[in-house]
Each structure stands twice: as structure tokens, then as C-alpha cells.
Protein backbone atom coordinates (compact mmCIF):
# COMPACT_ATOMS: atom_id res chain seq x y z
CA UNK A 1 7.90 24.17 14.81
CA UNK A 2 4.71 22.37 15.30
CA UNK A 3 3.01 25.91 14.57
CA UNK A 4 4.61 26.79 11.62
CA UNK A 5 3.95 23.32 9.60
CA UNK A 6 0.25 23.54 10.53
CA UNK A 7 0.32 27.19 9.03
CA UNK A 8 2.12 26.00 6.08
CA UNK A 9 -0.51 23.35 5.84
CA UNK A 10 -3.38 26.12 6.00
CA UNK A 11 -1.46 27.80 3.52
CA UNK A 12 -1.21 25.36 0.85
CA UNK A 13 -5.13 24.06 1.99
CA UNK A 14 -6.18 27.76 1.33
CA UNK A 15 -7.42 27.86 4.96
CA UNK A 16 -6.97 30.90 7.25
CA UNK A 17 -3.38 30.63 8.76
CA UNK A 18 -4.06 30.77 12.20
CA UNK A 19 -1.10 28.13 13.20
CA UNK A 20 -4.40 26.10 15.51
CA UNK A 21 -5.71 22.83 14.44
CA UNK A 22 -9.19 24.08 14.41
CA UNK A 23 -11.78 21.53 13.30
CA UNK A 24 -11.47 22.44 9.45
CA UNK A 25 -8.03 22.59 9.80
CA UNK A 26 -8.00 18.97 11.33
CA UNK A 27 -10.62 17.57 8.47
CA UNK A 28 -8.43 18.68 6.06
CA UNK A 29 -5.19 16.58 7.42
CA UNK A 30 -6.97 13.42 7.56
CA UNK A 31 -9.00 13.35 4.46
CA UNK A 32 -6.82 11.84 2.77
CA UNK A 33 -7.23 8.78 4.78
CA UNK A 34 -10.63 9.03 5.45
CA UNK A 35 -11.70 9.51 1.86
CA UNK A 36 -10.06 5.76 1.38
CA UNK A 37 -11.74 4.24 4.32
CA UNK A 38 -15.40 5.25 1.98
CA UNK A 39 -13.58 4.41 -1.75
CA UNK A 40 -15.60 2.98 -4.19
CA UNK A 41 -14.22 1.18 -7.11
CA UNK A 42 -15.33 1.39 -11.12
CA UNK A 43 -14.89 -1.95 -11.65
CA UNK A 44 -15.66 -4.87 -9.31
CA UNK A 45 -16.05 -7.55 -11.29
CA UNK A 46 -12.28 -8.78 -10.69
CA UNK A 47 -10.13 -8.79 -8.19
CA UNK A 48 -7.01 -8.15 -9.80
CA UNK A 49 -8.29 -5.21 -11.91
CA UNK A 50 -9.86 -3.83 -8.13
CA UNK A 51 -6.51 -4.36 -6.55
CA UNK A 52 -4.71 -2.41 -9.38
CA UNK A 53 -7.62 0.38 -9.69
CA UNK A 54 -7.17 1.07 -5.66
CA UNK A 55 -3.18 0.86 -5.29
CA UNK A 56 -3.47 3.44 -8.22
CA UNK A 57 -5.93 5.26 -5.42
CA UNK A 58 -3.54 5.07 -2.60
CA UNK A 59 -0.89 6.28 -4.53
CA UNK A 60 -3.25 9.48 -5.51
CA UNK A 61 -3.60 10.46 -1.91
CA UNK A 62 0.31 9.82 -1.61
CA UNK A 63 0.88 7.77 2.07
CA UNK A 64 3.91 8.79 3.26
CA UNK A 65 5.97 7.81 6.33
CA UNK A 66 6.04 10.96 9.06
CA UNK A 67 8.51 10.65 11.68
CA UNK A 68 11.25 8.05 10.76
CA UNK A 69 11.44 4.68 8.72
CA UNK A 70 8.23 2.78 8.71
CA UNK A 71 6.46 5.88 11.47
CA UNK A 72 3.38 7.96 10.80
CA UNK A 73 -0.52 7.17 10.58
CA UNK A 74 0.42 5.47 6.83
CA UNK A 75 2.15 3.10 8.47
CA UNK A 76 0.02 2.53 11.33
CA UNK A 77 -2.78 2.36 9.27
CA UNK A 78 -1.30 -0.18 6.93
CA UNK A 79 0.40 -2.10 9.66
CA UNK A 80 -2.90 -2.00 12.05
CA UNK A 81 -1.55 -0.10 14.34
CA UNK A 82 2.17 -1.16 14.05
CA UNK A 83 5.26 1.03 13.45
CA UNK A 84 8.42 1.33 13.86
CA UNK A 85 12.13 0.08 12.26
CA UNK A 86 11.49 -3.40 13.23
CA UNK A 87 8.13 -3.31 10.94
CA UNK A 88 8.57 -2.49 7.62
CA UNK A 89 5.17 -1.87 5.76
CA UNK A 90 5.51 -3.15 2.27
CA UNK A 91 3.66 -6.56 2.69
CA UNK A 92 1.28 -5.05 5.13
CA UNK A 93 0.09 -2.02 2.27
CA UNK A 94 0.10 -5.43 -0.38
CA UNK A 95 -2.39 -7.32 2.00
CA UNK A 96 -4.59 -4.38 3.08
CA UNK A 97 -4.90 -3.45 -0.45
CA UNK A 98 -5.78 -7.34 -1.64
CA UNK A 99 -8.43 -7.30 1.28
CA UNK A 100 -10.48 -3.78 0.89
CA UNK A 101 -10.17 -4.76 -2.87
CA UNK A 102 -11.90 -8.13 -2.11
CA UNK A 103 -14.08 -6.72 0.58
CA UNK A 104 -15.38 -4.19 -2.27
CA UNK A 105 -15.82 -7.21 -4.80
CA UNK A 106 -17.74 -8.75 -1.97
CA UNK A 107 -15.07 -11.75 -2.57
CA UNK A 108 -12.74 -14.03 -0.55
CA UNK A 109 -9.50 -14.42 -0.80
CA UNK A 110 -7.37 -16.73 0.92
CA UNK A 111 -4.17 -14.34 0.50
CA UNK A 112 -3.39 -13.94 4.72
CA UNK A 113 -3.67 -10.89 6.44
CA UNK A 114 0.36 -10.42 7.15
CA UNK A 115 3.17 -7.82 7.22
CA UNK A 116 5.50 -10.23 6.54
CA UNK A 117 7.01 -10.84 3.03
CA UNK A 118 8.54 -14.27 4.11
CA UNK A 119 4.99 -15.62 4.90
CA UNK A 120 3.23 -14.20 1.95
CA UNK A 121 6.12 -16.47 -0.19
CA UNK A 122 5.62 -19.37 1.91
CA UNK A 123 1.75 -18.92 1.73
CA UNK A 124 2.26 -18.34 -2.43
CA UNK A 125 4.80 -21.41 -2.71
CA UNK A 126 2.53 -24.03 -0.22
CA UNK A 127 -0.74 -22.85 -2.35
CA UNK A 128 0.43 -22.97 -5.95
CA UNK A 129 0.51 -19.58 -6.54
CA UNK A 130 4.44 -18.80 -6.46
CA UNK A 131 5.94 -18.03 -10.05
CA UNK A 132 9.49 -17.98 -10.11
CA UNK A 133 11.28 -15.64 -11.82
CA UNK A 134 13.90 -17.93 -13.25
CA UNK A 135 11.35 -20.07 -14.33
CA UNK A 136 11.22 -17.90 -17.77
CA UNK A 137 6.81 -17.90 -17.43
CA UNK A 138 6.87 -14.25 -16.88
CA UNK A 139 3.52 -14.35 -19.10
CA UNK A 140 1.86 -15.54 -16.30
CA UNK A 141 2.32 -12.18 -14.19
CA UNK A 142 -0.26 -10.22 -14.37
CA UNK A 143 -1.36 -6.59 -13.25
CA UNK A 144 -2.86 -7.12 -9.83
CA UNK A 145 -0.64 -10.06 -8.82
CA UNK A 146 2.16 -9.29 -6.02
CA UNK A 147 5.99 -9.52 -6.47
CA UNK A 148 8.18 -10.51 -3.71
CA UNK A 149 12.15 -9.23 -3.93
CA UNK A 150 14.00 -12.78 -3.04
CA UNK A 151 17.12 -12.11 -0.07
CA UNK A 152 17.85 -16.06 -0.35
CA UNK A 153 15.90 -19.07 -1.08
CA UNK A 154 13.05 -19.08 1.66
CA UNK A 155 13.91 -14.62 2.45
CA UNK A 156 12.05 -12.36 1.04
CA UNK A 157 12.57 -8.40 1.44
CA UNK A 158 10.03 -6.74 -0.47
CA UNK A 159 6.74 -7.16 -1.95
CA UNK A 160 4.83 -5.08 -4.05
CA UNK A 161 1.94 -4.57 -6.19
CA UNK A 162 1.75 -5.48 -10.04
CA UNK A 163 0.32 -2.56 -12.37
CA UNK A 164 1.64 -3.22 -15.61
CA UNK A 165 3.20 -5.84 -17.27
CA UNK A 166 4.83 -6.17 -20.14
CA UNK A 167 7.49 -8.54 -22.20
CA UNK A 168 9.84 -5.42 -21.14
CA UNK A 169 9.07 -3.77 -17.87
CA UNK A 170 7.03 -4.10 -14.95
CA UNK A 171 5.13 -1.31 -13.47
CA UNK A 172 4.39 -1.46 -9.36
CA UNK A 173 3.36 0.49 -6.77
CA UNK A 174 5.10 -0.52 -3.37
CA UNK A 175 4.92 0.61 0.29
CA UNK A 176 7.76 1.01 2.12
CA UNK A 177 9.91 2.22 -0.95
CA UNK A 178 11.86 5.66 0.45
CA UNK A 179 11.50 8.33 2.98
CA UNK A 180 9.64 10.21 0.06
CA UNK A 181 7.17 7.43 -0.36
């Protein structure tokens, strides 16, 4: 089986089918990754408009779970190192992308490093930062910011990653969303 996926790979990479992970045939798997570990952004002027411009880069190289719910080197790679049912990646794709965005902006942020959406909503309510949805100031949202999906008062589920905005819709790009990604 293993054979016949990496010929199908070589296939659609236009590389000789040979079914062996020769040295081309392994640069090709993981450039996807690797070209993101040496991004470079347009605009790094603002954080918000860096976090939006490189979610809308992650989402061009498509990460994808492999192997199961939360599994695969997306997920580990997000989750630094983690994997696996009990961690699901959402808030730790939100927080790597806030960080390499403010790493590129040569910027701090005091957004914590976390995979958990419960402590990014405790971390947004103690700082000032939490806007409530029922609190009708959906103005204040803006591309950049994260959501959080609310379970109960203090549970959250899912976070995500504002793109868009508007009085009608909000556009995102989430980890963790499906098996298709």
C-alpha cells in the first residue's frame, strides 16, 4: 500500500514512478512544510494583517491530518510534537500562527503559546481582550483577531482565525475543522 501512494505521489509530482522515496521524491513530500518554516510576509507592519496574510499561506499548502483525528506531521507540527484524539489542534494552529506572524513583525505578543481553547478564553477574558458575542460590538472584530466556539460559560471548543469580517458573515480559517482539513 505504502508503495503504491508514494507512486501516486510521483505521479501527480511528475517524478519518475519508481514506488522508492528517493531523495527528490522525499523533498517533494515535505516542501510543503518546509517552504513555511522560510515564509516571508508582504506586509509586516501589523500584526493582524501578518496573521491573516500567513493563515491564508497555510491554507495554500493545505495541512491536513494523516492517520486519524488530530495525527500526521500537521498536527505534530502545530501541536509541537503532540497528536493524537486527546489533542485537538485548532488553538495550537491559532497560536503558532499569532507567533511566526509576530516573530516575522519582529513583535511581542503576550497571546500564550497553548493548544488549549479554554486558556486562550481565560487569557482573552483576564487581559481585556474577550468580546462577547452577545454583547452586540461585533464592529470590534476584526480580520486577524481569533474566535473561540463557547461549550458553556468558562468551555470553549474551537478557536479559529478571523479573515474577513463583515456586518453579515465572518470569514475564518480553522485547524482542526474535518478529516479533509
Amino acid at each position: 500500500a505504502t508503495e503504491k501512494a508514494v507512486i501516486n505521489f510521483q505521479k501527480n509530482a511528475g517524478l519518475a514512478q519508481t514506488g522508492i522515496v528517493d531523495p527528490l521524491t522525499f523533498e517533494k513530500l515535505v516542501w510543503p512544510m518546509k517552504s513555511m518554516t522560510q515564509v516571508t510576509l508582504a506586509n509586516t507592519g501589523n500584526l493582524h494583517t501578518a496573521v491573516v496574510e500567513l493563515a491564508l499561506k497555510y491554507l495554500a499548502v493545505h495541512p491536513v491530518e494523516v492517520g486519524g483525528q488530530n495525527m500526521g506531521p500537521w498536527v505534530r507540527y502545530f501541536m509541537d510534537g503532540f497528536q493524537g484524539n486527546q489533542w485537538p489542534w485548532c488553538a495550537g494552529f491559532d497560536t503558532f500562527i499569532v507567533k511566526q506572524a509576530a516573530k516575522l513583525c519582529a513583535v511581542t505578543t503576550a497571546l500564550p503559546r497553548t493548544y488549549s481553547c479554554d486558556v486562550l478564553g481565560m487569557w482573552a477574558k483576564n487581559n481585556g481582550k474577550f468580546i462577547s458575542g452577545t454583547s452586540g460590538n461585533l464592529s470590534a472584530i476584526k480580520p486577524g483577531h481569533l474566535f473561540l466556539v463557547r461549550k458553556s460559560r468558562n468551555d470553549w471548543q474551537h478557536t479559529g482565525i478571523v479573515i474577513e469580517m463583515t456586518p453579515e458573515y465572518c470569514v475564518t480559517i480553522e485547524g482542526n475543522t474535518n478529516d479533509e482539513g
